[in-house]
C-alpha atoms as a PDB file:
ATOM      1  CA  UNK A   1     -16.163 -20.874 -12.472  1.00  0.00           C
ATOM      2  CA  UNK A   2     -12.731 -18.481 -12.741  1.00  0.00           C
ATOM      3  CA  UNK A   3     -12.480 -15.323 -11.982  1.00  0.00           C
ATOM      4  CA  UNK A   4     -11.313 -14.181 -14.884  1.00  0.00           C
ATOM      5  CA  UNK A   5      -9.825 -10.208 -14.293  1.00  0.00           C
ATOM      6  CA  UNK A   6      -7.225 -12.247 -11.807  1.00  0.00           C
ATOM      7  CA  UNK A   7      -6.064 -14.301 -14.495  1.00  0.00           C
ATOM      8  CA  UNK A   8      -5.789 -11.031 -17.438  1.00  0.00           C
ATOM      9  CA  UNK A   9      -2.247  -9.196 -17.762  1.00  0.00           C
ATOM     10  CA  UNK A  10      -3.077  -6.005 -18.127  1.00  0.00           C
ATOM     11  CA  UNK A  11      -1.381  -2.245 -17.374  1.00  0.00           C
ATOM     12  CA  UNK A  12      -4.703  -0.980 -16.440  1.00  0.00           C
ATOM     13  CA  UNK A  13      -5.320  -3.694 -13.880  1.00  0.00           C
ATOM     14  CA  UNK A  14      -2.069  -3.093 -12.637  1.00  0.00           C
ATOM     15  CA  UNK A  15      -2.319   0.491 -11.647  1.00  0.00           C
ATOM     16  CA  UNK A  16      -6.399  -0.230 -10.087  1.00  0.00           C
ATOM     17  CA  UNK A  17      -4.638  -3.109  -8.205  1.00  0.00           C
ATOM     18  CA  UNK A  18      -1.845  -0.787  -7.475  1.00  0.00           C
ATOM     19  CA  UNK A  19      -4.596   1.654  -5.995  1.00  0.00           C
ATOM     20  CA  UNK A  20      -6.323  -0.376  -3.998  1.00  0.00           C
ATOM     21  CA  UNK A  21      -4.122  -2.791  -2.242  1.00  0.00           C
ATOM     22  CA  UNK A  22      -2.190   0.158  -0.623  1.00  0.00           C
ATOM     23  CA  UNK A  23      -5.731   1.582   0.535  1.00  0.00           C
ATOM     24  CA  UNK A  24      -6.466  -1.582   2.085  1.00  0.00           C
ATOM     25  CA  UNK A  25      -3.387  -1.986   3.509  1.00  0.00           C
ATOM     26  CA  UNK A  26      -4.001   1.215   5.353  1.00  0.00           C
ATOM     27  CA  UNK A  27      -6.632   0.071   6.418  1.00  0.00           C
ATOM     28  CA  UNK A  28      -5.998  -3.185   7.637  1.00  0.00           C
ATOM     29  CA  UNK A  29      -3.518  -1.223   9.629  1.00  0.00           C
ATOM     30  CA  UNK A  30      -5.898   0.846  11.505  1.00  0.00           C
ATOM     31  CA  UNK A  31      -8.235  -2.290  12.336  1.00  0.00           C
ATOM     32  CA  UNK A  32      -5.390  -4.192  14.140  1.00  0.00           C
ATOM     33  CA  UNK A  33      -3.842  -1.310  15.645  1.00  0.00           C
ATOM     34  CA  UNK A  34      -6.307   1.602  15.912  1.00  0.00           C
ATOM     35  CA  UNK A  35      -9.539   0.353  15.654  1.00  0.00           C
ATOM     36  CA  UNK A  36     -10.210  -0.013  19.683  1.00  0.00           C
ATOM     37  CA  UNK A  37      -8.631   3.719  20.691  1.00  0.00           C
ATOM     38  CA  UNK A  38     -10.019   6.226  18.067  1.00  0.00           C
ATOM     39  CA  UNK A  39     -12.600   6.375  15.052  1.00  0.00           C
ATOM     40  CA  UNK A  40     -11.379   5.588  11.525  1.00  0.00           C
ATOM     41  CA  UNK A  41     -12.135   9.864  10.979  1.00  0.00           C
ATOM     42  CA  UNK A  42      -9.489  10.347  14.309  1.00  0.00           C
ATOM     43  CA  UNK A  43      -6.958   8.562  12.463  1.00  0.00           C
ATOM     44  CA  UNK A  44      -7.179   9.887   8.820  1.00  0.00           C
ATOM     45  CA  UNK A  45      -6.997  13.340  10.864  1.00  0.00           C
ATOM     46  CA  UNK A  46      -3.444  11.676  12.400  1.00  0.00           C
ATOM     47  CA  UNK A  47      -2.471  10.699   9.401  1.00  0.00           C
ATOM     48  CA  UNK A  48      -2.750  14.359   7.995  1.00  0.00           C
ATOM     49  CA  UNK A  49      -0.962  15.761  10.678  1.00  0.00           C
ATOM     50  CA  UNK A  50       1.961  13.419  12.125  1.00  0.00           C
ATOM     51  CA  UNK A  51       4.593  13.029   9.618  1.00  0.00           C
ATOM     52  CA  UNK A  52       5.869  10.012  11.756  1.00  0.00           C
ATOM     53  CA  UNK A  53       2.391   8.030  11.598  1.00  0.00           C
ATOM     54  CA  UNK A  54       2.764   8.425   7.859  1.00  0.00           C
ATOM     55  CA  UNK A  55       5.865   7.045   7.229  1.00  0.00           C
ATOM     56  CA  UNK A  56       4.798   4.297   9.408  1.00  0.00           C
ATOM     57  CA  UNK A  57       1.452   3.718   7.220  1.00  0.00           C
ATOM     58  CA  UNK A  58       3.207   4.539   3.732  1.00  0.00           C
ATOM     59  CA  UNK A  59       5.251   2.067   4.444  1.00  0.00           C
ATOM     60  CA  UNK A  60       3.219  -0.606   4.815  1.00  0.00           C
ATOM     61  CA  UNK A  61       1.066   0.293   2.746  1.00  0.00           C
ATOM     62  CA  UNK A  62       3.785   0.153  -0.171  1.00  0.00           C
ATOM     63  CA  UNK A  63       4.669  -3.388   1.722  1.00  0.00           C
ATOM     64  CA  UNK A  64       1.263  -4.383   0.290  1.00  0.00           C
ATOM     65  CA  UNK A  65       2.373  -3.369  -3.087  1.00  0.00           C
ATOM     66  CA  UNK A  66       5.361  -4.883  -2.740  1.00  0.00           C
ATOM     67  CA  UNK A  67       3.476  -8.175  -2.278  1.00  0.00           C
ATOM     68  CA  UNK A  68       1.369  -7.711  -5.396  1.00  0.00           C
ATOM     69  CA  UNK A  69       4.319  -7.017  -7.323  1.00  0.00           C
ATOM     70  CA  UNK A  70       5.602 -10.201  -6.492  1.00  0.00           C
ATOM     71  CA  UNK A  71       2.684 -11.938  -7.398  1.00  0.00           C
ATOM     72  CA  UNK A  72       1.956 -10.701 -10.821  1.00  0.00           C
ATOM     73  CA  UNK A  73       5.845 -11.191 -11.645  1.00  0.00           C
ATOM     74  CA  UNK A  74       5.806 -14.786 -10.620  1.00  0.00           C
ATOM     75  CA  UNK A  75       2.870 -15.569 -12.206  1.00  0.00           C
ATOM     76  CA  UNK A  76       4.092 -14.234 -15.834  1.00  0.00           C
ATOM     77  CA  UNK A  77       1.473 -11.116 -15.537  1.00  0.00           C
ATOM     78  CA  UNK A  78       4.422  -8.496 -16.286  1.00  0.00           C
ATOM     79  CA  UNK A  79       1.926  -5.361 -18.124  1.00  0.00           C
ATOM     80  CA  UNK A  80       0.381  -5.786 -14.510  1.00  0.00           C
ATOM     81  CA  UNK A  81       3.445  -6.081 -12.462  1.00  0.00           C
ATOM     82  CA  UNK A  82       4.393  -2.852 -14.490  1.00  0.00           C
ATOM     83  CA  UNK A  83       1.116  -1.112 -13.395  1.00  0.00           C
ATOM     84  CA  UNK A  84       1.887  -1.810  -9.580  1.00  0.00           C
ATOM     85  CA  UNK A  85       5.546  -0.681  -9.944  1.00  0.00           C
ATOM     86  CA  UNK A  86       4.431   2.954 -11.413  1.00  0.00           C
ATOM     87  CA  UNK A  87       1.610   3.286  -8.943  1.00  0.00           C
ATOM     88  CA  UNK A  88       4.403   2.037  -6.071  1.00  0.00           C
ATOM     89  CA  UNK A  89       6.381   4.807  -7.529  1.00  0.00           C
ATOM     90  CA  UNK A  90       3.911   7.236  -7.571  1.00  0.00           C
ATOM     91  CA  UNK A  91       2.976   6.613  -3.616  1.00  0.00           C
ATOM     92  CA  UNK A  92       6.295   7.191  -2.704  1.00  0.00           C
ATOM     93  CA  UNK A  93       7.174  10.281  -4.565  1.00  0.00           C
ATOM     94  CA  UNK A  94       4.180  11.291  -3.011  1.00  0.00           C
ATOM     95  CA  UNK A  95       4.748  10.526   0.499  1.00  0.00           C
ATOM     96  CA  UNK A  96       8.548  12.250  -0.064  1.00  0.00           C
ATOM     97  CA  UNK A  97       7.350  15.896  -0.997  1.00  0.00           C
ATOM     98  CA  UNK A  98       4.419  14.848   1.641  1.00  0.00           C
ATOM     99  CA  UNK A  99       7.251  14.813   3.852  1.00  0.00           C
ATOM    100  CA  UNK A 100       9.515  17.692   2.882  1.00  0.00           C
ATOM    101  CA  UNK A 101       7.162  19.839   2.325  1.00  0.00           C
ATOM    102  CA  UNK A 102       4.404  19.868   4.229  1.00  0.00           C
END
């Protein structure tokens, strides 16, 4: 039996994938490197306040995009590599004006 959402090309699934994998990224991240110095609340707190920590995270988290960009595009799924890219594009606006003005 298929999962079948992995196999639709969609726009919509593109942007929830888009959502999530950068999440998960994030927290992936704080797992490995985190996880054994401060609680997951510590580090969201970190995130909010050290402008270097969130370059660091934003970028891997838009790694992870990255990834599933890739994915969808070599497997043919381009309304769902097109959902990623605006979502990618999206983060990292947002992590720019994060950054200048905050």
């Amino acid at each position: 039996m298929e999962i079948v959402i992995f196999k639709k090309d969609n726009l919509k699934i593109g942007i929830v994938y888009g959502l999530i994998a950068p999440l998960l990224a994030m927290f992936i991240y704080y797992f490995i490197v985190f996880a054994d110095k401060i609680t997951i609340s510590e580090y969201l707190f970190y995130l909010r306040t050290n402008r270097s920590l969130l370059t660091g995270v934003s970028s891997i988290s838009l790694v992870a995009n990255a990834i599933l960009f890739t994915v969808f595009i070599n497997t043919y799924r381009d309304k769902s590599a097109k959902g990623v890219f605006v979502i990618t594009l999206v983060y990292g606006i947002a992590v720019l004006l994060i950054k200048l003005f905050a």
